[in-house]
PDB file of N, CA and C in Angstrom:
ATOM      1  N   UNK A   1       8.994  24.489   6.844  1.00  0.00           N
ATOM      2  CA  UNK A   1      10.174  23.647   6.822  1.00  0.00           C
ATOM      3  C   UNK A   1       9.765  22.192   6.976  1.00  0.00           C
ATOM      4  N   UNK A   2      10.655  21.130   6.579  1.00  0.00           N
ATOM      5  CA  UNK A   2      10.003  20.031   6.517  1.00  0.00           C
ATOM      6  C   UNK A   2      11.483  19.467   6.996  1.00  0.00           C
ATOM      7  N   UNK A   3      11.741  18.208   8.119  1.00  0.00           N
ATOM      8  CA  UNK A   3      12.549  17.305   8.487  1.00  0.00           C
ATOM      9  C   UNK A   3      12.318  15.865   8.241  1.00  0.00           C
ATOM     10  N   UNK A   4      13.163  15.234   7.144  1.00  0.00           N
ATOM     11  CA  UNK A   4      13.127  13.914   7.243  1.00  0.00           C
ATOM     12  C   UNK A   4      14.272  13.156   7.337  1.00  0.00           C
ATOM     13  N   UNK A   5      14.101  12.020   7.644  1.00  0.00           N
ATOM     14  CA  UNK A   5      15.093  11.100   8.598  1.00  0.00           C
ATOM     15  C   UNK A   5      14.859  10.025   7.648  1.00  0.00           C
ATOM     16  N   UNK A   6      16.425   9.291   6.608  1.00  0.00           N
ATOM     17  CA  UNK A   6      15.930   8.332   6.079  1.00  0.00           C
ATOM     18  C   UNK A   6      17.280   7.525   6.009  1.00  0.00           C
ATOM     19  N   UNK A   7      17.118   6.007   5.532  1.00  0.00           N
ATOM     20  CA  UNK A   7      18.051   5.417   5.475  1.00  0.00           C
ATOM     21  C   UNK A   7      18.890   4.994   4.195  1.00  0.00           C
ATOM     22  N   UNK A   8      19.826   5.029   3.815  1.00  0.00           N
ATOM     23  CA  UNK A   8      20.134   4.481   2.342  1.00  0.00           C
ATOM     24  C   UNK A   8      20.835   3.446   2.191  1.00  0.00           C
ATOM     25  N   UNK A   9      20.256   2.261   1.340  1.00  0.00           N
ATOM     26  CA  UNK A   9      20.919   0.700   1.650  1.00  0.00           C
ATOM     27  C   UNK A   9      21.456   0.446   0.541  1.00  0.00           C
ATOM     28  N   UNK A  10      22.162  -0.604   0.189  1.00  0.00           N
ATOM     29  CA  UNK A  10      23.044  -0.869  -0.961  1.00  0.00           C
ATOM     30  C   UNK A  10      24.532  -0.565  -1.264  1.00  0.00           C
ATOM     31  N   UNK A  11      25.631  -0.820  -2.142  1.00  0.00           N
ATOM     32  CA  UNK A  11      26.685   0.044  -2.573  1.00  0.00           C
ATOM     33  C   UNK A  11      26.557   1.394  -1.959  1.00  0.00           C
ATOM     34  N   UNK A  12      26.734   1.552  -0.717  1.00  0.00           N
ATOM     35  CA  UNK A  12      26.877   3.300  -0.848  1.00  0.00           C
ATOM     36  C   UNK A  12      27.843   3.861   0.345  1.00  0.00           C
ATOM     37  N   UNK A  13      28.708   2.835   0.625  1.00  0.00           N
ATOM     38  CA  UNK A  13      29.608   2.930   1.761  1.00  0.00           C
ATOM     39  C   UNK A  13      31.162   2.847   0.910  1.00  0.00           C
ATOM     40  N   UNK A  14      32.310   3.433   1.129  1.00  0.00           N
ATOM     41  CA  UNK A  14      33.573   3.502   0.359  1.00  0.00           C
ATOM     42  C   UNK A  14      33.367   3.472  -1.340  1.00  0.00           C
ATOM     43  N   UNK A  15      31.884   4.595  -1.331  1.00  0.00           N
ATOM     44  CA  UNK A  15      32.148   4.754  -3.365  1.00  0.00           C
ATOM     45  C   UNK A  15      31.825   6.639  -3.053  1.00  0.00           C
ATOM     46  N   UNK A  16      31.950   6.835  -1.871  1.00  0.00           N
ATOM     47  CA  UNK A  16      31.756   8.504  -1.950  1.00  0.00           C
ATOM     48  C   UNK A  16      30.290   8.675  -1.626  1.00  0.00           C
ATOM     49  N   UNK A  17      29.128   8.087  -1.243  1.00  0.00           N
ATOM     50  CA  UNK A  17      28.105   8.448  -1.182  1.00  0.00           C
ATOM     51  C   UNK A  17      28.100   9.626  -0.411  1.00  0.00           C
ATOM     52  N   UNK A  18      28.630   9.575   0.936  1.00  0.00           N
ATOM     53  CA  UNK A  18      28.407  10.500   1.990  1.00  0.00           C
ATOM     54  C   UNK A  18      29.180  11.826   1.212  1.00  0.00           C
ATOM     55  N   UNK A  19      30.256  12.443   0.371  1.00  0.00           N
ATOM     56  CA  UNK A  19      30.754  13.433   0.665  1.00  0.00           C
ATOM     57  C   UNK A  19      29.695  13.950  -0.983  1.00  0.00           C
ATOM     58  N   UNK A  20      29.118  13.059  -1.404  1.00  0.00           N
ATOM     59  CA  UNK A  20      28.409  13.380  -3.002  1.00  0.00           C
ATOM     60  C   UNK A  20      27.166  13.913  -2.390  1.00  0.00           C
ATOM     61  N   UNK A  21      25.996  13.117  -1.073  1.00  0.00           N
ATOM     62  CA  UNK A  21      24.996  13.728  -0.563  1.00  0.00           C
ATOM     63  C   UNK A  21      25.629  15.111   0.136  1.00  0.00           C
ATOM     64  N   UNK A  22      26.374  15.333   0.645  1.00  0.00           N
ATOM     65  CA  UNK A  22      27.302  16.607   1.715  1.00  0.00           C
ATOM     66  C   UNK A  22      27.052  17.878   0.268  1.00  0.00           C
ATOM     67  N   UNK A  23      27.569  17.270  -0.891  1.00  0.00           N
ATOM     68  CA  UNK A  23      27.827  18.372  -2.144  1.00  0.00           C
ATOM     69  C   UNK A  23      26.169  18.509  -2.286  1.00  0.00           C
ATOM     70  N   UNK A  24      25.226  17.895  -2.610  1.00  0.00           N
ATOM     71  CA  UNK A  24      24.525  18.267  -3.066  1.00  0.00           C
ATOM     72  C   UNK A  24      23.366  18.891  -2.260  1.00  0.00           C
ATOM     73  N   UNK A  25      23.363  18.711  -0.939  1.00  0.00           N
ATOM     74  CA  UNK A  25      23.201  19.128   0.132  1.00  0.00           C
ATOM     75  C   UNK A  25      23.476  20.557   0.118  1.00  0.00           C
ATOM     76  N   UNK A  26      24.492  21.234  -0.245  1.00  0.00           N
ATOM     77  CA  UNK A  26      24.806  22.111  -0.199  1.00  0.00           C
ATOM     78  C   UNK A  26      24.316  23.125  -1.199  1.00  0.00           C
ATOM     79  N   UNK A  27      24.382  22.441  -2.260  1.00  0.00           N
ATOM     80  CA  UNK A  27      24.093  22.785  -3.525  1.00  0.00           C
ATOM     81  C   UNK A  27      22.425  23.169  -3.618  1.00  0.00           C
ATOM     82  N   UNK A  28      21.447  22.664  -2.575  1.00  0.00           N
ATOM     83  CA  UNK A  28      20.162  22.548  -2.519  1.00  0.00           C
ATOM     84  C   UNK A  28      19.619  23.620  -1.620  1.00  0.00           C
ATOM     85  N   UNK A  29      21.059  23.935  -0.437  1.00  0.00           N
ATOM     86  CA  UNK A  29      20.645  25.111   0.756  1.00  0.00           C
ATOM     87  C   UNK A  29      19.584  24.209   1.922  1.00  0.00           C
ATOM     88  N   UNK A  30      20.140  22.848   2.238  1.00  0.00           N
ATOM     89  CA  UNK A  30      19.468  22.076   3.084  1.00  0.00           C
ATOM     90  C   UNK A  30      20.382  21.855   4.358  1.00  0.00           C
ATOM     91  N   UNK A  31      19.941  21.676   5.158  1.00  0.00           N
ATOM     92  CA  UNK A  31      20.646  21.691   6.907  1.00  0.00           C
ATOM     93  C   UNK A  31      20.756  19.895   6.797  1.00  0.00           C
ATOM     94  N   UNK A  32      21.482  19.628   7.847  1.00  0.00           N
ATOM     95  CA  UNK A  32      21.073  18.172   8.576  1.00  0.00           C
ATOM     96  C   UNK A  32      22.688  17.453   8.548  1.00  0.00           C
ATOM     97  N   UNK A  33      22.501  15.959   8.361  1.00  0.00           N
ATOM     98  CA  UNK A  33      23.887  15.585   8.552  1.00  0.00           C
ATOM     99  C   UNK A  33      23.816  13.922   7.563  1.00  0.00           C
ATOM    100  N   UNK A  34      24.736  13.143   7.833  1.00  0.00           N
ATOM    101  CA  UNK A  34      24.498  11.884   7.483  1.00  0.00           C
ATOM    102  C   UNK A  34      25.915  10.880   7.702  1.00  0.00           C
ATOM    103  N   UNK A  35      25.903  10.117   7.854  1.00  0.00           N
ATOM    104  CA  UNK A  35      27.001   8.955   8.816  1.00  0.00           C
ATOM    105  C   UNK A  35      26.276   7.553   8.025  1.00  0.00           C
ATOM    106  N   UNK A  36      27.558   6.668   8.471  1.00  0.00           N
ATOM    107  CA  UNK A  36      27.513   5.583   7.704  1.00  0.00           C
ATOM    108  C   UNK A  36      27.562   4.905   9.172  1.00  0.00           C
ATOM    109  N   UNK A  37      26.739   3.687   8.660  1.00  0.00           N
ATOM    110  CA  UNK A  37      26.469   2.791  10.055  1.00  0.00           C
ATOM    111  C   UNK A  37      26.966   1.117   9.798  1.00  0.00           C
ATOM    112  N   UNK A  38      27.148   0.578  11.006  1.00  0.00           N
ATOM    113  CA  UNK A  38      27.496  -0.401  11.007  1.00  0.00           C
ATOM    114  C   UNK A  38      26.944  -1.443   9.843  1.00  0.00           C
ATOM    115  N   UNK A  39      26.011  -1.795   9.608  1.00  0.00           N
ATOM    116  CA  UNK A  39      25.280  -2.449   8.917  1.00  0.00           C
ATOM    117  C   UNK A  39      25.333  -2.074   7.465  1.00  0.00           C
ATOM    118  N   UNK A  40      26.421  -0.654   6.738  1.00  0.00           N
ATOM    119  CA  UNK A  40      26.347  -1.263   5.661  1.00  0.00           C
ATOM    120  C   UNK A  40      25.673  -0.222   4.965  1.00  0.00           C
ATOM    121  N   UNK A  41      25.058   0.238   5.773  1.00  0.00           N
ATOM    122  CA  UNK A  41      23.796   1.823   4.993  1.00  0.00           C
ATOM    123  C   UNK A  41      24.176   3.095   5.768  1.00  0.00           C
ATOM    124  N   UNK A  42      23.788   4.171   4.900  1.00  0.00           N
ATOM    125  CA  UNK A  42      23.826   5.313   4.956  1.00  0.00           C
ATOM    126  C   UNK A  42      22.365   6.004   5.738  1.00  0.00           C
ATOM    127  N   UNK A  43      22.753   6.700   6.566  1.00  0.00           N
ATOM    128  CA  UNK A  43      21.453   7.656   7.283  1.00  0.00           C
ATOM    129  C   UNK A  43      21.917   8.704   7.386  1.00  0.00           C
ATOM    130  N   UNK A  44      20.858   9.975   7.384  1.00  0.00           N
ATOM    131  CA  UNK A  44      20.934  10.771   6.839  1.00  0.00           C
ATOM    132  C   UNK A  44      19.411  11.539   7.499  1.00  0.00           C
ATOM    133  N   UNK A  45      19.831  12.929   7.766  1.00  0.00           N
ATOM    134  CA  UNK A  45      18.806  13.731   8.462  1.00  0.00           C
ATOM    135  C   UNK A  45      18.621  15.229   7.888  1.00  0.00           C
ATOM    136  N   UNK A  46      17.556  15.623   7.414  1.00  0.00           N
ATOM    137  CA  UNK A  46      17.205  16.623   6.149  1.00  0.00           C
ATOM    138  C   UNK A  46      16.879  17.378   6.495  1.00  0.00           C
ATOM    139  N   UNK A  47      16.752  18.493   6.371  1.00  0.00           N
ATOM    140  CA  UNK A  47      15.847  19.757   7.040  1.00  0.00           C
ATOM    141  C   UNK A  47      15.696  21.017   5.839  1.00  0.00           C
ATOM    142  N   UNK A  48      14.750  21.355   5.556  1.00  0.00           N
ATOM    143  CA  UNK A  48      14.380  22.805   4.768  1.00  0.00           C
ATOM    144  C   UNK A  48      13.407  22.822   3.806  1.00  0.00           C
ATOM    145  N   UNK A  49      13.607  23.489   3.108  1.00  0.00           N
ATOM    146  CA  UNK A  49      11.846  23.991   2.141  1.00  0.00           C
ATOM    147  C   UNK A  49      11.578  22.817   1.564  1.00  0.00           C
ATOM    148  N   UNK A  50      10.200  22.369   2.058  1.00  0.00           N
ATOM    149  CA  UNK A  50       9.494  20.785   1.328  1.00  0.00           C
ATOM    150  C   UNK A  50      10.030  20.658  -0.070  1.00  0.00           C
ATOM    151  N   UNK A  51       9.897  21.296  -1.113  1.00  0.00           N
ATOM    152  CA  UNK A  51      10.541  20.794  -2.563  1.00  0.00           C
ATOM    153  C   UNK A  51      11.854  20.669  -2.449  1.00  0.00           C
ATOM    154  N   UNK A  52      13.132  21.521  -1.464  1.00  0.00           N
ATOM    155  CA  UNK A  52      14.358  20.901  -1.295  1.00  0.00           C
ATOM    156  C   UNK A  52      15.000  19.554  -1.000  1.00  0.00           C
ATOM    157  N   UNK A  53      13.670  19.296   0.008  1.00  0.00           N
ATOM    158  CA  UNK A  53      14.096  18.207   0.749  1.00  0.00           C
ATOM    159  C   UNK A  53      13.882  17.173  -0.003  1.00  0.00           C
ATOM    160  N   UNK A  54      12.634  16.880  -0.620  1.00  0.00           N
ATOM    161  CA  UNK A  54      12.117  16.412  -1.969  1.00  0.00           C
ATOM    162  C   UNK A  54      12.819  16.023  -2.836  1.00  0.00           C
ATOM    163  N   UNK A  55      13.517  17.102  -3.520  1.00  0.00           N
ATOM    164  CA  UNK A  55      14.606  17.347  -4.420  1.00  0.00           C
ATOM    165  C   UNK A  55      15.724  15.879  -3.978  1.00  0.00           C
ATOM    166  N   UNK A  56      16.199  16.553  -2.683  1.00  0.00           N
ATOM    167  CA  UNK A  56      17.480  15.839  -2.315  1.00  0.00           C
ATOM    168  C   UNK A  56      17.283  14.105  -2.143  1.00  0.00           C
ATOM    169  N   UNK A  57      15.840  13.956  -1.975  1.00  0.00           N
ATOM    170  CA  UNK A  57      15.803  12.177  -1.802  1.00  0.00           C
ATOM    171  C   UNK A  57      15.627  12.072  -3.099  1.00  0.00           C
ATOM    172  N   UNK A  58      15.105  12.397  -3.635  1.00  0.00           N
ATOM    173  CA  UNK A  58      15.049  11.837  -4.905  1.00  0.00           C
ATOM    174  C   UNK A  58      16.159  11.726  -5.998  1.00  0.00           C
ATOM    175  N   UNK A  59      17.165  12.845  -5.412  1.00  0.00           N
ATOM    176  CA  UNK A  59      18.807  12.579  -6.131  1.00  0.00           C
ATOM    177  C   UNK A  59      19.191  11.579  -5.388  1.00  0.00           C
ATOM    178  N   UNK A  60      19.492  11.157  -4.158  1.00  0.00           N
ATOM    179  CA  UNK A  60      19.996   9.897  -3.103  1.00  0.00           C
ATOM    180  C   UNK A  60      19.332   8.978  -3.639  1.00  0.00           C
ATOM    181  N   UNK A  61      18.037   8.849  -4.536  1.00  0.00           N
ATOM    182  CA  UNK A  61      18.200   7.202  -4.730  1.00  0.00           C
ATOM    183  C   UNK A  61      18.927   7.078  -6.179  1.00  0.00           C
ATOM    184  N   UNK A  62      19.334   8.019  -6.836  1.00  0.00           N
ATOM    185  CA  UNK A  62      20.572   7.673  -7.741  1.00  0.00           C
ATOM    186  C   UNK A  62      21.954   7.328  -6.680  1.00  0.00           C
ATOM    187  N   UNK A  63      22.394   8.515  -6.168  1.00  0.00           N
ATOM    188  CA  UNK A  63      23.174   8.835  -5.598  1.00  0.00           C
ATOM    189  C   UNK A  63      24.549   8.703  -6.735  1.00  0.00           C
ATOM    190  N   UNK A  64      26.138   9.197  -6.560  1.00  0.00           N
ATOM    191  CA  UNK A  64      27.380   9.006  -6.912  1.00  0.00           C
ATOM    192  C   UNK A  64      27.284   7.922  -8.273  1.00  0.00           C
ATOM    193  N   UNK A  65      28.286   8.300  -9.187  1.00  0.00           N
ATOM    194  CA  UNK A  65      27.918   7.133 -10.119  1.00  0.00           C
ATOM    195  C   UNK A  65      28.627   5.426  -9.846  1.00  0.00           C
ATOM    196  N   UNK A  66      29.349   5.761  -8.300  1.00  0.00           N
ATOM    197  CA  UNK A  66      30.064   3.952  -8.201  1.00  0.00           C
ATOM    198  C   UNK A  66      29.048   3.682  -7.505  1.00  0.00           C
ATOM    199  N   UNK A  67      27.824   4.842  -7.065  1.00  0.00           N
ATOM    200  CA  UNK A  67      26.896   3.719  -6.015  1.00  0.00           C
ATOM    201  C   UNK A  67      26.055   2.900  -6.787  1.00  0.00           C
ATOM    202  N   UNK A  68      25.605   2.095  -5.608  1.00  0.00           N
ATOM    203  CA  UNK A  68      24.803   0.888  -6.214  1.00  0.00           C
ATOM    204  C   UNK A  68      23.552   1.322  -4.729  1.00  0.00           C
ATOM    205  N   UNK A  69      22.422   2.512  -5.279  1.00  0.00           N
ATOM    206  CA  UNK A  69      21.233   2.157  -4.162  1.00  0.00           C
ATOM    207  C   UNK A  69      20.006   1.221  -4.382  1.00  0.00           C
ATOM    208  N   UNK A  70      19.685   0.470  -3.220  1.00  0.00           N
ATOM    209  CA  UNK A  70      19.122  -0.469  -3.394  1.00  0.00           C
ATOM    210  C   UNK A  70      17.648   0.057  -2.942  1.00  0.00           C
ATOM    211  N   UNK A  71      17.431   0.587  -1.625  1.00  0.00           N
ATOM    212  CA  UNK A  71      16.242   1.284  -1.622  1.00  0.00           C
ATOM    213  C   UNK A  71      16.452   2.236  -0.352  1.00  0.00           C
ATOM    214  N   UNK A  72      16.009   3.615  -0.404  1.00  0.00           N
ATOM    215  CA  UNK A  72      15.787   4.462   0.754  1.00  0.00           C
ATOM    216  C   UNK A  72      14.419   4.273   1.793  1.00  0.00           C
ATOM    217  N   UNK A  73      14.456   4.164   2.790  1.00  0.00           N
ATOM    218  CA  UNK A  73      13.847   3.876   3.970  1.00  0.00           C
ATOM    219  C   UNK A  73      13.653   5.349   4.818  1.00  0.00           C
ATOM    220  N   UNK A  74      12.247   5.445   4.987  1.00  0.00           N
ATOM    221  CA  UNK A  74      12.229   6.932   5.464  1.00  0.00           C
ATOM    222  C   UNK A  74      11.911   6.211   7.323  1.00  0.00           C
ATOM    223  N   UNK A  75      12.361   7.041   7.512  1.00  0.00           N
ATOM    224  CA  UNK A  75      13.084   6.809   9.615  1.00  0.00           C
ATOM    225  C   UNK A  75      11.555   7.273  10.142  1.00  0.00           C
ATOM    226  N   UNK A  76      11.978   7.200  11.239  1.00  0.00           N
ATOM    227  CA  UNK A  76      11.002   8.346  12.459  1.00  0.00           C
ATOM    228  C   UNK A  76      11.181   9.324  12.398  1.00  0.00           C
ATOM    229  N   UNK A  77      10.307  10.347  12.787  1.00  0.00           N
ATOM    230  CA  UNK A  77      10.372  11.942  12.659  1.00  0.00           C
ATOM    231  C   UNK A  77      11.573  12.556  14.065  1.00  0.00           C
ATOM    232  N   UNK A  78      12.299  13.175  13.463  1.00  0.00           N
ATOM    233  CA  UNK A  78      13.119  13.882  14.869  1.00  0.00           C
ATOM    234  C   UNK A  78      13.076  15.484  14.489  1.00  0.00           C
ATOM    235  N   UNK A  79      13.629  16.082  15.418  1.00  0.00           N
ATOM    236  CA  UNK A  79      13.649  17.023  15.388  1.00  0.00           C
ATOM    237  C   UNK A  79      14.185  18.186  14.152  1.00  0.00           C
ATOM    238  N   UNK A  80      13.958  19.160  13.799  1.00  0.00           N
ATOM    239  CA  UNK A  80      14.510  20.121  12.882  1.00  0.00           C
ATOM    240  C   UNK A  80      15.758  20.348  13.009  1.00  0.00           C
ATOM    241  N   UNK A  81      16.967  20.414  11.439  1.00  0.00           N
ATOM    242  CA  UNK A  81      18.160  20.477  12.295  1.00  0.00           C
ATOM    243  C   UNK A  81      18.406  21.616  11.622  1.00  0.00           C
ATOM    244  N   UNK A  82      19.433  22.373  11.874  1.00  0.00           N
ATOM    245  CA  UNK A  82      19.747  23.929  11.846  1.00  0.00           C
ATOM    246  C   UNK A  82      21.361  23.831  11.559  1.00  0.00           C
ATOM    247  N   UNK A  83      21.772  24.680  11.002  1.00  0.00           N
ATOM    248  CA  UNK A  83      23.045  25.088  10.475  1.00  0.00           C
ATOM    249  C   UNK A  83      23.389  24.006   8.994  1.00  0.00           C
ATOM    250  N   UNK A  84      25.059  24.162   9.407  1.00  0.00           N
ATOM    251  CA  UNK A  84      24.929  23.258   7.705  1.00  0.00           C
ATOM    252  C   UNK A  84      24.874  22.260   7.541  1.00  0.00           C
ATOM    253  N   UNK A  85      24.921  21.179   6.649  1.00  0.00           N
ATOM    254  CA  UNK A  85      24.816  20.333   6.304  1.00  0.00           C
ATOM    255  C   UNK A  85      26.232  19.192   7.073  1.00  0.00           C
ATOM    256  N   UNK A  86      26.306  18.597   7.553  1.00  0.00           N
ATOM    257  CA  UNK A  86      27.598  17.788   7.999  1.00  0.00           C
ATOM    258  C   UNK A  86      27.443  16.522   7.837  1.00  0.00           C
ATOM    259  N   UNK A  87      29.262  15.883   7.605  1.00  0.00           N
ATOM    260  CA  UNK A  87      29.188  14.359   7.568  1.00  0.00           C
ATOM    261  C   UNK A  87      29.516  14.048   9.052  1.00  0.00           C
ATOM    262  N   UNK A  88      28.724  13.402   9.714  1.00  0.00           N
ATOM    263  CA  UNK A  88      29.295  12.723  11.130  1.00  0.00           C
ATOM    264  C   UNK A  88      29.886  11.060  11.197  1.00  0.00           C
ATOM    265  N   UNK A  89      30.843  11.167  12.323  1.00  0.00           N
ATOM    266  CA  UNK A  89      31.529  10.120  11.776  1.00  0.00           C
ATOM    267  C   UNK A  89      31.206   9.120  13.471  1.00  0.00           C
TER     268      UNK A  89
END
């Protein structure tokens, strides 16, 4: 299993980013969560089979077609997350 922790900057706050990563998230069979932060960017915490997780950043730097991503930022390592995928608010 592989956990990564990353950030997403640009257009990606009120164009659907968060409920488009939630779908495809799902769609991939990946755990974790992701919330929109003060500043404007999206973070976001991944968990499951290395090519899933893979998979899923590399759709997030398209992301939704109103987003506008500017660049993903991979975080500090935290812990493995378990169950489904959620938007936290």
């Amino acid at each position: 299993m592989k956990t990564t922790h990353f950030s997403i900057t640009g257009l990606v706050q009120g164009v659907g980013y968060r409920a488009w990563l939630y779908k495809k998230a799902g769609m991939l069979g990946v755990s974790g969560w992701c919330k929109n932060n003060a500043d404007g960017s999206v973070e976001a915490v991944v968990t499951g089979e290395p090519e899933k997780v893979d998979a899923l950043l590399m759709a997030a730097q398209q992301g939704p077609a109103c987003a506008e991503v500017d660049s993903i930022r991979l975080l500090e390592d935290v812990p493995e997350e378990k169950g489904a995928f959620r938007i936290e608010y």
